[in-house]
Protein backbone atom coordinates (compact mmCIF):
# COMPACT_ATOMS: atom_id res chain seq x y z
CA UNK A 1 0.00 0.00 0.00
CA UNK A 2 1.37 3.40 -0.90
CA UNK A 3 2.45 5.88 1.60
CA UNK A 4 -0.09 8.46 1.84
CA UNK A 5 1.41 12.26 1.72
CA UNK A 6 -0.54 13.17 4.69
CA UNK A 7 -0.29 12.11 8.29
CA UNK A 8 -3.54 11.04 10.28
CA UNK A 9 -3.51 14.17 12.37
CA UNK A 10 -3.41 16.27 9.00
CA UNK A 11 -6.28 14.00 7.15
CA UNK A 12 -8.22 14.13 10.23
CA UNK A 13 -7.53 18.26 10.52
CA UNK A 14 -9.24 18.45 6.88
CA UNK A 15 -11.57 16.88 8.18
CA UNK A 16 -12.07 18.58 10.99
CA UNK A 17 -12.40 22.25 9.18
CA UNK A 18 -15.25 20.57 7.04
CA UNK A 19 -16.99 19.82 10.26
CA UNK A 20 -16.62 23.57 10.93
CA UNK A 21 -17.99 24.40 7.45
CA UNK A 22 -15.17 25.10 5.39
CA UNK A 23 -16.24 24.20 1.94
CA UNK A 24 -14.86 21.07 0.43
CA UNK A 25 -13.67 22.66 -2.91
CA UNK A 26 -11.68 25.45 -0.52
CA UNK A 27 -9.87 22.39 1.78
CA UNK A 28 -8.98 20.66 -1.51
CA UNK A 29 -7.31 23.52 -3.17
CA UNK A 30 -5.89 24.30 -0.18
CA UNK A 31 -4.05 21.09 0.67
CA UNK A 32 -3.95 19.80 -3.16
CA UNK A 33 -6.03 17.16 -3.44
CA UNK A 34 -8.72 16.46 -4.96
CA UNK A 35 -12.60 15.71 -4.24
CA UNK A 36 -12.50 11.82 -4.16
CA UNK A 37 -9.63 11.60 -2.11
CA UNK A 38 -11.18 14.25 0.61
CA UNK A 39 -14.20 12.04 0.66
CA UNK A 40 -12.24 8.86 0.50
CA UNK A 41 -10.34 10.27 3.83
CA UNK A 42 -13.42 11.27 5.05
CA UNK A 43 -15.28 8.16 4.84
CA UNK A 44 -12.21 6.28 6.41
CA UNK A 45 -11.11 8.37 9.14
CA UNK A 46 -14.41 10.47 9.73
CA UNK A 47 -15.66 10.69 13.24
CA UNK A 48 -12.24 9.80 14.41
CA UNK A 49 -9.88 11.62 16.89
CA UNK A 50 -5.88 11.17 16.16
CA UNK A 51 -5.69 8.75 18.52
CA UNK A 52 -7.98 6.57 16.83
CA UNK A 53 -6.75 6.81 13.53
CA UNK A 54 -3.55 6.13 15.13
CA UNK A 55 -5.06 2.72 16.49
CA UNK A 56 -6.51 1.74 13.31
CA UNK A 57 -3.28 2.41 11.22
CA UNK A 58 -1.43 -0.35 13.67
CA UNK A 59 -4.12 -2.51 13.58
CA UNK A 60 -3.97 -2.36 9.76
CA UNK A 61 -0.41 -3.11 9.52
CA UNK A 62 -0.84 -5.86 12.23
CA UNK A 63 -3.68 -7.65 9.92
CA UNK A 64 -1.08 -7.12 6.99
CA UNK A 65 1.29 -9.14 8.84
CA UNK A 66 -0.60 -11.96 9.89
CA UNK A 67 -2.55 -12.24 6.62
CA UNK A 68 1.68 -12.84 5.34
CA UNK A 69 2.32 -15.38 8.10
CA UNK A 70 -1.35 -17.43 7.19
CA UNK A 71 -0.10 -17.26 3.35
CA UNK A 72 3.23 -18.35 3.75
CA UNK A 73 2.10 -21.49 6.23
CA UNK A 74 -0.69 -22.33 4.07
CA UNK A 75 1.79 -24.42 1.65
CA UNK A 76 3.23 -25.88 4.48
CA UNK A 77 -0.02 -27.03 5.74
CA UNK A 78 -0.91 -28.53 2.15
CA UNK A 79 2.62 -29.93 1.39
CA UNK A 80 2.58 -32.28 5.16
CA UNK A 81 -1.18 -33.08 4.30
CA UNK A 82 -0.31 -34.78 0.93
CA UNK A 83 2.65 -36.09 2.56
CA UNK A 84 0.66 -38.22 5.24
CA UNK A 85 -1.97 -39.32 2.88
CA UNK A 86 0.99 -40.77 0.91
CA UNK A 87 2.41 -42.41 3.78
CA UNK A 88 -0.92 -44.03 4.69
């Protein structure tokens, strides 16, 4: 996953001056992005203090790193399975 350009307390700043009724065209221009990616940041860290974002960014990268683990034992798994159905 690419390395977004903005940190979760600045995505969830943006996000905070919307709340306060800056216009979404003005935060865009202002920060240089565009519409999709405001709501896109919106819709995943909306309603969420800095802390939480914070949380769900190492709980992302924790999922990422078991989904690896599960991945790379699966073959294992498979490879002793057709190994003791041999044997028996």
């Amino acid at each position: 996953m690419r390395k977004s350009r903005f940190s979760q307390e600045q995505i969830t700043g943006m996000i905070r001056e919307h709340d306060d009724g800056v216009k979404t065209a003005e935060i865009c221009r202002k920060h240089g992005i565009s519409d999709a990616t405001f709501y896109k940041y919106e819709a995943r860290f909306g309603g969420m203090t800095v802390s939480d974002a914070q949380r769900l960014r190492t709980l992302e990268a924790e999922n990422a790193k078991l989904k690896r683990l599960l991945a790379e034992s699966l073959p294992d798994n498979a490879a002793l399975k057709d190994l003791a159905t041999k044997n028996f």
